[in-house]
Protein backbone atom coordinates (compact mmCIF):
# COMPACT_ATOMS: atom_id res chain seq x y z
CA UNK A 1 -74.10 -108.72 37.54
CA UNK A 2 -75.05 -105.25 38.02
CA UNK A 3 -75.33 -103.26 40.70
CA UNK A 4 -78.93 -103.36 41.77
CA UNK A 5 -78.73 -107.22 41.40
CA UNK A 6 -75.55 -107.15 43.69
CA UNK A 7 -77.51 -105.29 46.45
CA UNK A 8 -80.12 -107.41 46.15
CA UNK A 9 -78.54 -110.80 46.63
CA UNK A 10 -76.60 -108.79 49.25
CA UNK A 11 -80.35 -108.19 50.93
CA UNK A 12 -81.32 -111.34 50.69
CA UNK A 13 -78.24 -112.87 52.38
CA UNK A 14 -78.77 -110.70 55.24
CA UNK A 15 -82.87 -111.65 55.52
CA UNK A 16 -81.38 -115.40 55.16
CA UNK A 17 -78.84 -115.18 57.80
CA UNK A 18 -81.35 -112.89 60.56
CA UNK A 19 -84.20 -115.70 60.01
CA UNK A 20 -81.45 -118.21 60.63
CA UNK A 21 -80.92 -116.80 63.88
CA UNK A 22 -82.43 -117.98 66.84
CA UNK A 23 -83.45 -116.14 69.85
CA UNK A 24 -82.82 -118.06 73.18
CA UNK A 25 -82.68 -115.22 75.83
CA UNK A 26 -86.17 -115.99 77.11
CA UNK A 27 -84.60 -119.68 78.17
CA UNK A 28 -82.79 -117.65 81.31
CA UNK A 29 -83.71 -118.20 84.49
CA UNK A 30 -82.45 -115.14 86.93
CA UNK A 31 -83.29 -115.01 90.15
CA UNK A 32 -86.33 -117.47 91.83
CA UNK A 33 -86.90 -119.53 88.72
CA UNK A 34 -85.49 -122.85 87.59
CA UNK A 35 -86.52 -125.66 85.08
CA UNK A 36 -87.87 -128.65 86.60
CA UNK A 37 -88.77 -132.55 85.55
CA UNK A 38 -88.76 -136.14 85.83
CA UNK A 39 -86.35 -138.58 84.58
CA UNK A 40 -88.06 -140.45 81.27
CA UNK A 41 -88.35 -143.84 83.23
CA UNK A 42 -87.81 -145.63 79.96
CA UNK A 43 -85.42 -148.89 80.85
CA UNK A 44 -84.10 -148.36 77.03
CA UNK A 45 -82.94 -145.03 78.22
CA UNK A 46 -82.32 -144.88 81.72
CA UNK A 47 -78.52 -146.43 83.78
CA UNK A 48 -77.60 -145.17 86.73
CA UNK A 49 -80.49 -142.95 88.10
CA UNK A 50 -83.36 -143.98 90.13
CA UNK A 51 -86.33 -144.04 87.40
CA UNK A 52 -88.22 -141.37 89.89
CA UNK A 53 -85.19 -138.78 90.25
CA UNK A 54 -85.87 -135.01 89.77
CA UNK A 55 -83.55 -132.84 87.84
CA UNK A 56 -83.83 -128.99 88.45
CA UNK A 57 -81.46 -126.72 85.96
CA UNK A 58 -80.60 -122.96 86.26
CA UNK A 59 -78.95 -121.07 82.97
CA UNK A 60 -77.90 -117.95 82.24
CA UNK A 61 -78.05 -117.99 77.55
CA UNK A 62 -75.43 -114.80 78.32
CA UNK A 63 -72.63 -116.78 79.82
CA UNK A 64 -72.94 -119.90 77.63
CA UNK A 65 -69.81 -120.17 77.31
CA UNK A 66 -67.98 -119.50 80.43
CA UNK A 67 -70.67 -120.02 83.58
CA UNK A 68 -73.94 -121.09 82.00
CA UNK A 69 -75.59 -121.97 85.32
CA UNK A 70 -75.89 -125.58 88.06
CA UNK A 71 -78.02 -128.72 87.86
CA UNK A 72 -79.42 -130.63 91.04
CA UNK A 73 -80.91 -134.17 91.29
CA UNK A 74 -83.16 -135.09 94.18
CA UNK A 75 -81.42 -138.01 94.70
CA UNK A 76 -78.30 -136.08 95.98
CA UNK A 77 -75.77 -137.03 93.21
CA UNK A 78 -75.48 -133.25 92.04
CA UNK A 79 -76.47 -130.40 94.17
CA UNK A 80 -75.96 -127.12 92.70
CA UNK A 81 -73.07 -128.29 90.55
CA UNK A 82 -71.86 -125.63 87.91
CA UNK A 83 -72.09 -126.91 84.48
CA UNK A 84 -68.62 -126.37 82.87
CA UNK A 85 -67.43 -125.58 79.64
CA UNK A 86 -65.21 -127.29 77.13
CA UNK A 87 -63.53 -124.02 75.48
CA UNK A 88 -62.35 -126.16 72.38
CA UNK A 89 -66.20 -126.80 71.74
CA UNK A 90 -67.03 -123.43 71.16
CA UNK A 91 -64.65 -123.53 67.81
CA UNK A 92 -65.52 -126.61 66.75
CA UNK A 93 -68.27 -128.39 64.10
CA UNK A 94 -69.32 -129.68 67.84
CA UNK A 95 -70.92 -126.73 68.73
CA UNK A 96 -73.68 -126.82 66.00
CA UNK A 97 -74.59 -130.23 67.10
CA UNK A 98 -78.40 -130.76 65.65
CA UNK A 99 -80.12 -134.13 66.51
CA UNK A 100 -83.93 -134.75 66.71
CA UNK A 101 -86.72 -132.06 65.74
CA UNK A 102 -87.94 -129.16 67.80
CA UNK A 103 -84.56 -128.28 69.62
CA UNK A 104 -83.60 -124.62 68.64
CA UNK A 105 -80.02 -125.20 70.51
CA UNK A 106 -78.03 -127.96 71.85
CA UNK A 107 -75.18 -127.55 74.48
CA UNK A 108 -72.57 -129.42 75.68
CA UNK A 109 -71.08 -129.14 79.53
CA UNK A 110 -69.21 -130.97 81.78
CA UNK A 111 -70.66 -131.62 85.52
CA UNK A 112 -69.04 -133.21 88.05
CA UNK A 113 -70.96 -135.21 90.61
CA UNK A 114 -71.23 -134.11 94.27
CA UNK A 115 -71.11 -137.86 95.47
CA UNK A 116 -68.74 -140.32 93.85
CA UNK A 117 -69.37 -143.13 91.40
CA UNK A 118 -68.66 -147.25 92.81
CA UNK A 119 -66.31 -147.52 89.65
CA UNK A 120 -63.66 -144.98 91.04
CA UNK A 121 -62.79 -143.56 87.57
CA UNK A 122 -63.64 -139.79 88.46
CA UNK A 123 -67.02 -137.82 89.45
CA UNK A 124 -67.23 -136.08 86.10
CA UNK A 125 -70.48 -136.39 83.35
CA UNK A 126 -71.27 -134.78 80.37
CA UNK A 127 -74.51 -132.74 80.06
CA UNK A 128 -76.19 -132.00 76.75
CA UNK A 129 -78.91 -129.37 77.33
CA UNK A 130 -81.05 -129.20 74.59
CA UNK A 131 -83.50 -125.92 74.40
CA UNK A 132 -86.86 -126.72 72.69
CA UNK A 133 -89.17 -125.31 70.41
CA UNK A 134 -91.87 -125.41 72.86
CA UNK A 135 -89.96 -123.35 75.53
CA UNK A 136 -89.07 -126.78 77.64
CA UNK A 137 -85.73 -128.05 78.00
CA UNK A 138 -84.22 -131.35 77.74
CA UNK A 139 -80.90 -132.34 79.60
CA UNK A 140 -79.02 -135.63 79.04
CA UNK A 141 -76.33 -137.19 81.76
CA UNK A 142 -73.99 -139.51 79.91
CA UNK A 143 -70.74 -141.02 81.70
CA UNK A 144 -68.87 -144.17 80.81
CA UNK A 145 -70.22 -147.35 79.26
CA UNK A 146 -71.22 -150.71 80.92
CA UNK A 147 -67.75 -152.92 81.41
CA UNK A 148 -68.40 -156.64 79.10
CA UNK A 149 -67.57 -159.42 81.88
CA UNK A 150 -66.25 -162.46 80.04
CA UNK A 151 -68.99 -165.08 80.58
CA UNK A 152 -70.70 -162.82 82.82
CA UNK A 153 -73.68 -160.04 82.82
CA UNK A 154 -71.78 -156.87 82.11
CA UNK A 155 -71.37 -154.57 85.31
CA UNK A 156 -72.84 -150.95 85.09
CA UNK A 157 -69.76 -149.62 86.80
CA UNK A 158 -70.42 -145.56 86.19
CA UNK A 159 -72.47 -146.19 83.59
CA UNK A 160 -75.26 -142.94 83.49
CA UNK A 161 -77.58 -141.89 81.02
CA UNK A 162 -80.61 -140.31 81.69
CA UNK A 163 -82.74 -138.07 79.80
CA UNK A 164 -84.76 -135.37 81.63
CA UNK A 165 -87.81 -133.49 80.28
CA UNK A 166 -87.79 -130.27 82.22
CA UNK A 167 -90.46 -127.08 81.98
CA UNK A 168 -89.77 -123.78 83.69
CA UNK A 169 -90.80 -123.03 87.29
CA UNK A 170 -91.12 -120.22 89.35
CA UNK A 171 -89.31 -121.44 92.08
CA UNK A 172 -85.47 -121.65 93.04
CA UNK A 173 -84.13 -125.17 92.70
CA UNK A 174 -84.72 -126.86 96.27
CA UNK A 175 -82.25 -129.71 96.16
């Protein structure tokens, strides 16, 4: 290969690798603003939450990895809770976790609830925030799994998973 072809392979690789990166700055919210939504009141999707709660979300895309900013529900089971890290994520395939179309960037936190679940086995839930195409964010609660009952219904327990569809606000969270 000679030297002009080198350089421009080189070129290329660099174009490749800049269009592959994705600019999520504009996704903070600094001071007075917050993202905002409704719980997707879908039975197929919805345990544990009311199927009117209110999620409001503040993040900071500089400190993704060590404070990336607090969730609220206006049903009082978070209020201003910090979203916390998993450090091991950050180094592993985890941490390029790609599911469903129009999501530039999906994160993975741990939250832990400001009132405490029936089922006694701990307060904490893990939060995927997903940052979309269209400048909205997503944010998913998941703890625990319904217990099977022999013979019986299962029990929810602690069993949460909600899906939020949040858009950006000009307003502080107020709950």
């Amino acid at each position: 290969m000679t030297r002009v072809m080198r350089v421009v392979v080189a070129v290329a690789a660099l174009l490749g690798s800049i269009a592959g990166c994705r600019d999520i700055s504009g996704f903070t919210t600094g001071t007075g603003n917050s993202y905002q939504g409704s719980v997707v009141a879908a039975d197929f999707v919805l345990a544990g939450v009311g199927a009117t709660t209110n999620l409001c979300l503040t993040i900071d895309t500089d400190r993704l990895q060590d404070t990336p900013g607090n969730l609220s529900t206006d049903d009082g089971r978070f209020h201003a809770v910090p979203m916390r890290t998993i450090p091991q994520i950050w180094q592993d395939p985890l941490s390029t976790l790609s599911f469903g179309e129009g999501r530039l960037k999906n994160l993975v936190y741990v939250a832990t609830a400001s009132t405490p679940f029936a089922d006694g086995n701990g307060n904490d839930v893990l939060v995927v925030v997903s940052l979309m195409q269209s400048g909205e964010i997503e944010v998913r609660l998941l703890r625990g799994a319904p217990g099977a009952a022999v013979d019986a219904a299962p029990s929810s327990g602690g069993n949460l998973f909600a899906v939020f569809d949040l858009q950006r606000e000009a307003v502080p969270c107020s709950y």
